[in-house]
PDB file of N, CA and C in Angstrom:
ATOM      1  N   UNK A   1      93.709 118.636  75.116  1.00  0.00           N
ATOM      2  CA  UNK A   1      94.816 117.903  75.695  1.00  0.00           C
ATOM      3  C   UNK A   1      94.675 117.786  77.207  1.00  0.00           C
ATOM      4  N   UNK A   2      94.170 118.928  77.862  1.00  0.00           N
ATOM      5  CA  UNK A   2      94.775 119.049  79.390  1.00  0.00           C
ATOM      6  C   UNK A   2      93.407 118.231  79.914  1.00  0.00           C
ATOM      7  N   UNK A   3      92.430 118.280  79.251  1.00  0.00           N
ATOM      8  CA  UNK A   3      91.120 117.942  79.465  1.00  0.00           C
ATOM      9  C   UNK A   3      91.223 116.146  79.728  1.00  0.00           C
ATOM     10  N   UNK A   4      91.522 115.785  78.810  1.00  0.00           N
ATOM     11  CA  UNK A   4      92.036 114.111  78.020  1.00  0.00           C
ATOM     12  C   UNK A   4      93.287 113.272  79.431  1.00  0.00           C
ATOM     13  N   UNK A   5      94.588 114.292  79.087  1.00  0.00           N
ATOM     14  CA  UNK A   5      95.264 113.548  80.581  1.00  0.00           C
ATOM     15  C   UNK A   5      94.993 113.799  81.827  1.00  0.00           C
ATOM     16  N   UNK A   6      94.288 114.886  82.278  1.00  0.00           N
ATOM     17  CA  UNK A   6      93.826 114.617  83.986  1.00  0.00           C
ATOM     18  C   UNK A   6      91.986 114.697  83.887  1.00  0.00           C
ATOM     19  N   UNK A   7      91.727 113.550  82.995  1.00  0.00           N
ATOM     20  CA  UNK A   7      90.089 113.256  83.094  1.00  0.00           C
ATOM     21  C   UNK A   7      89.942 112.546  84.557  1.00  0.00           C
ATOM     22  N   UNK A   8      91.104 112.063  85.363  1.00  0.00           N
ATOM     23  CA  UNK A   8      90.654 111.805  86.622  1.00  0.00           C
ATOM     24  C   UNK A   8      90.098 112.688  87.658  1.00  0.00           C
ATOM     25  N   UNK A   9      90.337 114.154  86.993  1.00  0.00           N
ATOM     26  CA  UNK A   9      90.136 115.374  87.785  1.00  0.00           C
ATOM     27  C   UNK A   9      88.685 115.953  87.386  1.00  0.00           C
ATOM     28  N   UNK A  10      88.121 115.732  85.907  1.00  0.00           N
ATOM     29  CA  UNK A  10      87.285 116.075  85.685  1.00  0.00           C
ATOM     30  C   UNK A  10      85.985 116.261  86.655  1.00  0.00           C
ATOM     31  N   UNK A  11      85.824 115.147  87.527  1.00  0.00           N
ATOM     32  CA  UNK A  11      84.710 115.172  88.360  1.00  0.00           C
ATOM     33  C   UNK A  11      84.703 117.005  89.065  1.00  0.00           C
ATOM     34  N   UNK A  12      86.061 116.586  89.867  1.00  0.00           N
ATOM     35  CA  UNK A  12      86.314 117.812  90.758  1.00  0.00           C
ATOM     36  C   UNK A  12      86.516 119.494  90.169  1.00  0.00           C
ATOM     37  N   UNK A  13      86.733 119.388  88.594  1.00  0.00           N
ATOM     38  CA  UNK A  13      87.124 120.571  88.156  1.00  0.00           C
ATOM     39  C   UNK A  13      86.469 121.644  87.695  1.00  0.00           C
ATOM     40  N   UNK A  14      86.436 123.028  88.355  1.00  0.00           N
ATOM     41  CA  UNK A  14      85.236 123.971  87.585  1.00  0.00           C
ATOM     42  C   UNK A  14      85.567 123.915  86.426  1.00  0.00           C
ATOM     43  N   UNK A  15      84.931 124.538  85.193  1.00  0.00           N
ATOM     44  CA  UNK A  15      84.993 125.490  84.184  1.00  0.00           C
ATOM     45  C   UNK A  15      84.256 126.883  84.278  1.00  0.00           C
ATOM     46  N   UNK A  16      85.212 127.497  84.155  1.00  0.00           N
ATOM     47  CA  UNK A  16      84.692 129.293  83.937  1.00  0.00           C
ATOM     48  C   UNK A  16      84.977 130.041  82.848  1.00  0.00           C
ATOM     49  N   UNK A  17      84.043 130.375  82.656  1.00  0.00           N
ATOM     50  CA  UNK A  17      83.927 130.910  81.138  1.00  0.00           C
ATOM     51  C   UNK A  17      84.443 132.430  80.934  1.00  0.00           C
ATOM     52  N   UNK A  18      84.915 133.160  80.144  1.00  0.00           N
ATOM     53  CA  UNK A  18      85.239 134.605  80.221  1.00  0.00           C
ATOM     54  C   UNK A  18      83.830 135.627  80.158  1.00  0.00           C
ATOM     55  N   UNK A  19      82.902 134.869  79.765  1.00  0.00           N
ATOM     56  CA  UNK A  19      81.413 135.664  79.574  1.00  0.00           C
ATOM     57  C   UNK A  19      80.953 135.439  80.544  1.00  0.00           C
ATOM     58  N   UNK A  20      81.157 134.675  81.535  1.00  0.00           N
ATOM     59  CA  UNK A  20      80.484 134.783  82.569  1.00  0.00           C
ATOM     60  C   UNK A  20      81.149 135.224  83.665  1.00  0.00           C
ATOM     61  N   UNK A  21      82.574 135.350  84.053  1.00  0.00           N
ATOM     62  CA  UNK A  21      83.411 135.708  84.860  1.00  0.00           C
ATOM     63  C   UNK A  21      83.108 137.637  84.616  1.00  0.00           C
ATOM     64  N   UNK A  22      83.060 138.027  83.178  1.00  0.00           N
ATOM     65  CA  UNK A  22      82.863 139.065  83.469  1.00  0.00           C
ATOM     66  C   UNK A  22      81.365 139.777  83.455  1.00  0.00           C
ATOM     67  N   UNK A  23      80.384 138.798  83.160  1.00  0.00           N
ATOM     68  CA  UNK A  23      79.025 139.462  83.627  1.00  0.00           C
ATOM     69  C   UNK A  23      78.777 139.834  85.012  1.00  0.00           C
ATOM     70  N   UNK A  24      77.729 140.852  85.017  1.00  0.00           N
ATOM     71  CA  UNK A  24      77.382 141.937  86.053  1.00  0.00           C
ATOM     72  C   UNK A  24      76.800 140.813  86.958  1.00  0.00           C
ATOM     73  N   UNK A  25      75.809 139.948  86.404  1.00  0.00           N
ATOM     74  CA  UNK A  25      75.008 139.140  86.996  1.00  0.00           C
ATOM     75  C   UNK A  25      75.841 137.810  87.580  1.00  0.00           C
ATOM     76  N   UNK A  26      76.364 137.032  86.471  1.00  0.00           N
ATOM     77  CA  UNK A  26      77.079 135.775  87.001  1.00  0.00           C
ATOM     78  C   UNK A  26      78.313 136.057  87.267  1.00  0.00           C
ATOM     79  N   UNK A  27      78.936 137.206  87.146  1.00  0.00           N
ATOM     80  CA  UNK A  27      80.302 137.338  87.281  1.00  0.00           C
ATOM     81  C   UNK A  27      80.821 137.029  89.118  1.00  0.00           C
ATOM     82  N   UNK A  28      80.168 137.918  89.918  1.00  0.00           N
ATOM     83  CA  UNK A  28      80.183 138.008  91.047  1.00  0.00           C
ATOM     84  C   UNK A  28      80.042 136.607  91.456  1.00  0.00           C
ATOM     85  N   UNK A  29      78.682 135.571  90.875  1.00  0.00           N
ATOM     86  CA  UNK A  29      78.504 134.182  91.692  1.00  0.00           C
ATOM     87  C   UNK A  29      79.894 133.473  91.125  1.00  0.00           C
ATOM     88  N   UNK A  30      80.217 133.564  90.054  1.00  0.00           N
ATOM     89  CA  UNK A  30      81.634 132.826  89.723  1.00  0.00           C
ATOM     90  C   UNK A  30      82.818 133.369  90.079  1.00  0.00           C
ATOM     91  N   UNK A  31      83.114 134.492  90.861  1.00  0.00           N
ATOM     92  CA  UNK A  31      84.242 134.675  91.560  1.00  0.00           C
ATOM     93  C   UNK A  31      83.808 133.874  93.010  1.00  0.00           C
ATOM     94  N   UNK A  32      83.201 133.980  93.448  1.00  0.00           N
ATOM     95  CA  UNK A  32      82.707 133.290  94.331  1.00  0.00           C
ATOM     96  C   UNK A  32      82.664 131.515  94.518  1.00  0.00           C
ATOM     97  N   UNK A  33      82.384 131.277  93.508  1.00  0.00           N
ATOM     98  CA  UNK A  33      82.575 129.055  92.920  1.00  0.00           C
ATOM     99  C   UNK A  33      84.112 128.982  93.071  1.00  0.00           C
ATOM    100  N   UNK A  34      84.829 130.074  92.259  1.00  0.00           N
ATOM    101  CA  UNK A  34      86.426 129.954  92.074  1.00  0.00           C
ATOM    102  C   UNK A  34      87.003 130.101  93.675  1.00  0.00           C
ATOM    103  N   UNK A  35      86.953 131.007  94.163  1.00  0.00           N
ATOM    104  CA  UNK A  35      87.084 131.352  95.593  1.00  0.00           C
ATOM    105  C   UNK A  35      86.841 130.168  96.218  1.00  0.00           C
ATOM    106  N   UNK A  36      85.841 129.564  96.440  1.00  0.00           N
ATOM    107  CA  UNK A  36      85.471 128.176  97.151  1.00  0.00           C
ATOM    108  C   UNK A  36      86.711 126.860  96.605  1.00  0.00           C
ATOM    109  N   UNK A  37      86.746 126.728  95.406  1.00  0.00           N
ATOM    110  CA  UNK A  37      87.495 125.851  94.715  1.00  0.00           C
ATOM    111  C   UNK A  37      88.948 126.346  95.164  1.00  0.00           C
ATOM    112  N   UNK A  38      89.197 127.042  95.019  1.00  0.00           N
ATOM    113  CA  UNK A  38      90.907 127.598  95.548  1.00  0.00           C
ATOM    114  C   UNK A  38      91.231 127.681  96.590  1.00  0.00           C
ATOM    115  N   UNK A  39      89.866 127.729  98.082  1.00  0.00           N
ATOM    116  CA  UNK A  39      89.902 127.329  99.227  1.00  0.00           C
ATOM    117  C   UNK A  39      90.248 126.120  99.358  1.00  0.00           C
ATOM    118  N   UNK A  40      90.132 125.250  98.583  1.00  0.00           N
ATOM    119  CA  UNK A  40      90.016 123.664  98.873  1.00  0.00           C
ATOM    120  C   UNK A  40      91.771 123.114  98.824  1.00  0.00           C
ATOM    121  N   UNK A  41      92.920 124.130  98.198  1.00  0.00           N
ATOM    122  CA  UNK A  41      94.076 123.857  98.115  1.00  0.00           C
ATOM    123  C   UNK A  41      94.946 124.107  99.265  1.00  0.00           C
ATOM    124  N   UNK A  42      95.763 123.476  99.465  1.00  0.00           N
ATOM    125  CA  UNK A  42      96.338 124.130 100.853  1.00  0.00           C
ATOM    126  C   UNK A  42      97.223 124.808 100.801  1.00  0.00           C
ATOM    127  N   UNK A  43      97.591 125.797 101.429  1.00  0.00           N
ATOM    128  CA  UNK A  43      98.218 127.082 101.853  1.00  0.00           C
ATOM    129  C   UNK A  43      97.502 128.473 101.322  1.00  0.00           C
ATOM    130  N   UNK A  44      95.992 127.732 100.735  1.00  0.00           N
ATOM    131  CA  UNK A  44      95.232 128.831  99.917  1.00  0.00           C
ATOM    132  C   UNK A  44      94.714 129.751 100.917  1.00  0.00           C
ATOM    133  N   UNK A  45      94.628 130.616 101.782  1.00  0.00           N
ATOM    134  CA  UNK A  45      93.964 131.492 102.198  1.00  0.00           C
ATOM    135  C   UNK A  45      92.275 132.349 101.754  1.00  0.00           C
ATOM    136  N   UNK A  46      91.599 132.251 101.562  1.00  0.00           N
ATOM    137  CA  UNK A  46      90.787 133.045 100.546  1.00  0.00           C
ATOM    138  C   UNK A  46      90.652 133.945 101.323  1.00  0.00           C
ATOM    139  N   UNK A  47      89.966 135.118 100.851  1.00  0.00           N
ATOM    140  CA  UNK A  47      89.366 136.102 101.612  1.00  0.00           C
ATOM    141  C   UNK A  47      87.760 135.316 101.710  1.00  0.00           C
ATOM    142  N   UNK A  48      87.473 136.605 102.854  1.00  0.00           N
ATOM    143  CA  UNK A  48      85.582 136.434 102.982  1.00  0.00           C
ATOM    144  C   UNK A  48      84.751 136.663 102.178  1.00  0.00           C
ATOM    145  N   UNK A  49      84.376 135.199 101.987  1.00  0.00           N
ATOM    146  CA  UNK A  49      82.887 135.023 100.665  1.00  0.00           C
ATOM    147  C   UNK A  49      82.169 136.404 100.580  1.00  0.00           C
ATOM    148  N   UNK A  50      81.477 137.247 101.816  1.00  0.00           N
ATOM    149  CA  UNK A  50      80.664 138.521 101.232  1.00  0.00           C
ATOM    150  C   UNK A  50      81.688 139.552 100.860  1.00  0.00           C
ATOM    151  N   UNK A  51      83.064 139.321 100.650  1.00  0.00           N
ATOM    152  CA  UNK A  51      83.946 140.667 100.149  1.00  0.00           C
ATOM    153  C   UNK A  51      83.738 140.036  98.308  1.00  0.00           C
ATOM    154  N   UNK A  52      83.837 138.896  98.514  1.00  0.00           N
ATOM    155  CA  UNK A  52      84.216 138.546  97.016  1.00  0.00           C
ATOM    156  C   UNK A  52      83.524 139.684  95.477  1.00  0.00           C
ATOM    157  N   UNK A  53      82.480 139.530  95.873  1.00  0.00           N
ATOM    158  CA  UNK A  53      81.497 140.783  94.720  1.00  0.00           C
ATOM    159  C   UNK A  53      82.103 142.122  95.186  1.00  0.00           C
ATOM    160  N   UNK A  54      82.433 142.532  96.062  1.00  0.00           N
ATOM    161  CA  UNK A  54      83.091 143.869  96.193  1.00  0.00           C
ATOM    162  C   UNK A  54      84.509 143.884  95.054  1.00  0.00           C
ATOM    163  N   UNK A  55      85.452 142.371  95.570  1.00  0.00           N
ATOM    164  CA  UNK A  55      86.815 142.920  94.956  1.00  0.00           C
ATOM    165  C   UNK A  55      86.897 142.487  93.317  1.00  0.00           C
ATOM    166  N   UNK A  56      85.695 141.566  93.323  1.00  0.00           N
ATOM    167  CA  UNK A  56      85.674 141.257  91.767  1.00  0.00           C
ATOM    168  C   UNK A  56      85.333 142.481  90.906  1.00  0.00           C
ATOM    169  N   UNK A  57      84.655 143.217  91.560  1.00  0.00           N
ATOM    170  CA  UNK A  57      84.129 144.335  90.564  1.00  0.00           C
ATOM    171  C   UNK A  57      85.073 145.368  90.507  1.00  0.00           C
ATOM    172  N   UNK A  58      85.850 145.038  92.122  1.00  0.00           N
ATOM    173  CA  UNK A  58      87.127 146.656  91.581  1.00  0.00           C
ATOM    174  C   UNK A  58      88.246 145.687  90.491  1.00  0.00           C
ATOM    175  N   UNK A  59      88.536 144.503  90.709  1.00  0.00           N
ATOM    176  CA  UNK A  59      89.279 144.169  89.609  1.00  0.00           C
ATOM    177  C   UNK A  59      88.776 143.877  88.056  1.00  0.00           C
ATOM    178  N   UNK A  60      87.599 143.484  88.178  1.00  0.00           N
ATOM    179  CA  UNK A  60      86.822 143.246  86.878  1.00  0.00           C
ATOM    180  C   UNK A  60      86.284 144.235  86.147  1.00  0.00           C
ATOM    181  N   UNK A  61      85.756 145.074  86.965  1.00  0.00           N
ATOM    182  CA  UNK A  61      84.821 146.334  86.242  1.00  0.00           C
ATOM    183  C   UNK A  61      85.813 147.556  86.805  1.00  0.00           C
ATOM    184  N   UNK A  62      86.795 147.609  86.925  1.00  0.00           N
ATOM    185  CA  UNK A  62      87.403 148.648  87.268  1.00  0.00           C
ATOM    186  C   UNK A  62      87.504 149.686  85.973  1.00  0.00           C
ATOM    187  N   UNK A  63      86.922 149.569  84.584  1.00  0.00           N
ATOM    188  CA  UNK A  63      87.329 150.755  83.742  1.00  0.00           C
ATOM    189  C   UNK A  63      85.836 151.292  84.155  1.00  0.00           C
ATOM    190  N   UNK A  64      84.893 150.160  84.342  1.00  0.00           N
ATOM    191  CA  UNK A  64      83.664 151.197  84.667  1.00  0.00           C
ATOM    192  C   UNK A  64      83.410 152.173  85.547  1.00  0.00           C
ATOM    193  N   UNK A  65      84.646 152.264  86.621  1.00  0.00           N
ATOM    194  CA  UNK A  65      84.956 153.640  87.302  1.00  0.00           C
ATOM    195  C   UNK A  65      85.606 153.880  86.937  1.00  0.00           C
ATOM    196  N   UNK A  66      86.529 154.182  86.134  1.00  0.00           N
ATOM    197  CA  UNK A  66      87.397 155.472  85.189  1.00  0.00           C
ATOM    198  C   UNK A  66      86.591 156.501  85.044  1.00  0.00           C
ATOM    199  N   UNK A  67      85.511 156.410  84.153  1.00  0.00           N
ATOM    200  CA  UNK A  67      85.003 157.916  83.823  1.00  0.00           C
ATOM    201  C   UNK A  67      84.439 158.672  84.670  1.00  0.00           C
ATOM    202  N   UNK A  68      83.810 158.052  86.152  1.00  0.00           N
ATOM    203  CA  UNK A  68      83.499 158.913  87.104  1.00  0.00           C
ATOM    204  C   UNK A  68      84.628 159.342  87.866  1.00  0.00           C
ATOM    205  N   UNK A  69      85.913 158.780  87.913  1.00  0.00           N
ATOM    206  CA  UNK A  69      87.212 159.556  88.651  1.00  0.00           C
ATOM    207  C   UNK A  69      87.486 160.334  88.049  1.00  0.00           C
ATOM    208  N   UNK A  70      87.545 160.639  86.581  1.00  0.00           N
ATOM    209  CA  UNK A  70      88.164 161.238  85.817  1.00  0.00           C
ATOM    210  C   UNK A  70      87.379 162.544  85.938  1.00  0.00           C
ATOM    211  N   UNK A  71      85.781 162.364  85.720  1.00  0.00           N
ATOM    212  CA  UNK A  71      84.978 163.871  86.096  1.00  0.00           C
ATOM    213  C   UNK A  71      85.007 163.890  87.092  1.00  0.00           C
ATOM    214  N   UNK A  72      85.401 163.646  88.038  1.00  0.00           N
ATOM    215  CA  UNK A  72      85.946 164.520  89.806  1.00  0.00           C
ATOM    216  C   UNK A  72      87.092 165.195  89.465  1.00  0.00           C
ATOM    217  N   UNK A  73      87.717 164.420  88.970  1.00  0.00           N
ATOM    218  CA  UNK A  73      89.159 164.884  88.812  1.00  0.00           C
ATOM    219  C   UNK A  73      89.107 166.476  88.396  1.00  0.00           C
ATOM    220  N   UNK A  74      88.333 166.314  86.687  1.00  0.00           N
ATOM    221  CA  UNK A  74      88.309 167.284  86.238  1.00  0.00           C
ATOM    222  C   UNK A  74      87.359 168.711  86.818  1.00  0.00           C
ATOM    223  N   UNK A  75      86.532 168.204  87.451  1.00  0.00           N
ATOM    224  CA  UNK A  75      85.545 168.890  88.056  1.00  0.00           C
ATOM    225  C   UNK A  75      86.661 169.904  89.252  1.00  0.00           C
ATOM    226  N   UNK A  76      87.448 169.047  89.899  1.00  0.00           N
ATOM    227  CA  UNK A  76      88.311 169.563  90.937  1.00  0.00           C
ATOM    228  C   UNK A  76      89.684 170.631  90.322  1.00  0.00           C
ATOM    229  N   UNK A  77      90.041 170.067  89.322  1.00  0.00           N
ATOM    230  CA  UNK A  77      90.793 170.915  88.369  1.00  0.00           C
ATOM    231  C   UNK A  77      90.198 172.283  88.312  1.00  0.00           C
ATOM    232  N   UNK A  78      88.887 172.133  87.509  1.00  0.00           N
ATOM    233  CA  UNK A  78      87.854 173.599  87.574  1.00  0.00           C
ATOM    234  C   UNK A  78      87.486 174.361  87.921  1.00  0.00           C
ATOM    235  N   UNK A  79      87.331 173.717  89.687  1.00  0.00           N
ATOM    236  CA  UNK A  79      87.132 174.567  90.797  1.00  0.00           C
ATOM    237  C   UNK A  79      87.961 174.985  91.228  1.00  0.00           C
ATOM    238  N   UNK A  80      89.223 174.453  90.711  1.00  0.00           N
ATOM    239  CA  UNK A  80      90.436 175.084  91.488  1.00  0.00           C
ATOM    240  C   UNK A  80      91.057 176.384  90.945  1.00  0.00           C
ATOM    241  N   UNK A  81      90.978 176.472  89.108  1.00  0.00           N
ATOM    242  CA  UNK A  81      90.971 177.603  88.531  1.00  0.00           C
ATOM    243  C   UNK A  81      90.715 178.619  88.685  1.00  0.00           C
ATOM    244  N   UNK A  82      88.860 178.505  89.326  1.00  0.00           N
ATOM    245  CA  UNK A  82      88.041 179.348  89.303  1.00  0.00           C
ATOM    246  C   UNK A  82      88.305 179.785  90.770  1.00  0.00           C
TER     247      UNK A  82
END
């Protein structure tokens, strides 16, 4: 549907995929395309293109640091016992 009534937009419009937004590899260059594209709106602010792979990964891959906070955590618990 959304595709069909603003085909005048099509030229200008990304598509981002969920497999690639969250890959290790393309994830980072497609927060980055989106970032550029959302610059282009006005009152959009973006942040700085070389932060983008930093904050995508604390929002995207953020469970993949869970288990190393969690063994500090616990590690600090341990030492504190002892």
């Amino acid at each position: 549907y959304w595709m069909e009534r603003f085909d005048k937009f099509n030229k200008d419009r990304p598509i981002f995929s969920y497999e690639a937004l969250t890959d290790d590899i393309q994830g980072p260059e497609e927060a980055i395309r989106m970032t550029q594209f959302l610059a282009q709106s006005k009152g959009v602010v973006p942040i700085e293109e070389e932060s983008v792979p930093c904050v995508w990964r604390a929002v995207v891959k953020y469970k993949d640091q869970i288990p190393d906070a969690n063994k500090r955590r616990l590690n600090e618990s341990r030492r504190r016992l002892d």
